[in-house]
Protein backbone atom coordinates (compact mmCIF):
# COMPACT_ATOMS: atom_id res chain seq x y z
CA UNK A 1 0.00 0.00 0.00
CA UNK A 2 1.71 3.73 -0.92
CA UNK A 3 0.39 6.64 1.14
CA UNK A 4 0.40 9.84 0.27
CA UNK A 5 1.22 12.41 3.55
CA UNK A 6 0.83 16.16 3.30
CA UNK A 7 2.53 18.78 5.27
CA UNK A 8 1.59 22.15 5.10
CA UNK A 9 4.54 24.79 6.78
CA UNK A 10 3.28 28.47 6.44
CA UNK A 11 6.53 30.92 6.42
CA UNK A 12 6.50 34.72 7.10
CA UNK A 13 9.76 35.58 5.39
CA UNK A 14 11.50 35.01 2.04
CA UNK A 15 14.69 33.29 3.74
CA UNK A 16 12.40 30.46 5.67
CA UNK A 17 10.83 29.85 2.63
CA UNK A 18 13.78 29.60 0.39
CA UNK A 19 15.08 27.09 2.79
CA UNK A 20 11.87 24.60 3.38
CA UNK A 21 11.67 24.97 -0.70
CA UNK A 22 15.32 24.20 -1.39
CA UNK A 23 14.94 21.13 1.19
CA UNK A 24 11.87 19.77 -0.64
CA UNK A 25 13.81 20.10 -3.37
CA UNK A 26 16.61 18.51 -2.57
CA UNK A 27 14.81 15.44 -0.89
CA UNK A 28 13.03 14.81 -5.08
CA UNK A 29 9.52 16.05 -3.14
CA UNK A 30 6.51 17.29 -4.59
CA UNK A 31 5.76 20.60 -3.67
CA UNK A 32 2.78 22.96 -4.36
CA UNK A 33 3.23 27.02 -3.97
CA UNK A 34 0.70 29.38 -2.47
CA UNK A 35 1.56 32.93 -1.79
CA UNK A 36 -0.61 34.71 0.03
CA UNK A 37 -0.71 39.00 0.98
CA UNK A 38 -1.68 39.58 4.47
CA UNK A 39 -2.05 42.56 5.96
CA UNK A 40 -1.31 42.58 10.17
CA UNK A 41 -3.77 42.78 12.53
CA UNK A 42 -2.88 45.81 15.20
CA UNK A 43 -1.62 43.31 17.86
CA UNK A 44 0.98 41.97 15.62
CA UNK A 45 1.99 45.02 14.54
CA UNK A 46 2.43 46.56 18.17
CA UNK A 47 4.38 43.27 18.87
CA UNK A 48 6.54 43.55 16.21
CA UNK A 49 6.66 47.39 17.26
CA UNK A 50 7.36 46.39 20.58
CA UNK A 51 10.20 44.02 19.58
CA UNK A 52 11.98 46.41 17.28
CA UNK A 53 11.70 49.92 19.85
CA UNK A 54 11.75 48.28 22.90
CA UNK A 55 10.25 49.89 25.91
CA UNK A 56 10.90 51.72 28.84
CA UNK A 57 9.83 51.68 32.29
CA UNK A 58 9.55 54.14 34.80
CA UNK A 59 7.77 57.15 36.65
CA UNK A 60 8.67 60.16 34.08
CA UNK A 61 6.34 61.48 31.55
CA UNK A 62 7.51 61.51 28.29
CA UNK A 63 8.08 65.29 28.25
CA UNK A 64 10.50 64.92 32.23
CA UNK A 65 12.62 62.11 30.66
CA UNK A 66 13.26 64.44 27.79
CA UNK A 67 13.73 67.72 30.07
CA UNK A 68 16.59 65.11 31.73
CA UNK A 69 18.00 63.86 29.09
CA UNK A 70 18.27 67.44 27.67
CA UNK A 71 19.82 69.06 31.40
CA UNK A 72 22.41 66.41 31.10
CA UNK A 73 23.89 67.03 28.12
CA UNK A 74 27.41 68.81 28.68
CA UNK A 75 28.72 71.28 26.18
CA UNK A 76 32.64 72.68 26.38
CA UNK A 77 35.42 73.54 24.31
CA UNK A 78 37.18 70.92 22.83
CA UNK A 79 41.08 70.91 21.87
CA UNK A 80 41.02 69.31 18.70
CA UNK A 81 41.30 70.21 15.27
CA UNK A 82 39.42 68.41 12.55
């Protein structure tokens, strides 16, 4: 008796895909291609937002992290010639 199994591997990226492709292809498999254009819901793209930016935690506002940031900054003569 021959069977017949199916595996289907959905890939986000170009590289992933090149790779289960080129393995299929290397093992003599059958393969079948769908390539589909999804948009991101608004949780994935804070996630991904969120992954990329990082985050930061503490008690400032916005507007007193940037007042501190700003105070801190030193400005002086420097020796050098460029």
């Amino acid at each position: 008796m021959h069977m017949t199994h199916i595996i289907t591997i959905e890939t986000r990226n170009e590289t992933d895909f090149a790779l289960f492709k080129g393995l299929a292809d290397r093992l003599g498999l059958s393969t079948q291609e769908a390539h589909v254009d999804t948009e991101l819901t608004e949780a994935e793209a804070l996630t991904l937002l969120n992954r990329l930016a990082g985050s930061w935690a503490g008690d400032e506002t916005g507007d007193e992290l940037n007042a501190t940031l700003q105070n801190a900054r030193h400005f002086g003569t420097r020796d050098m010639e460029l």
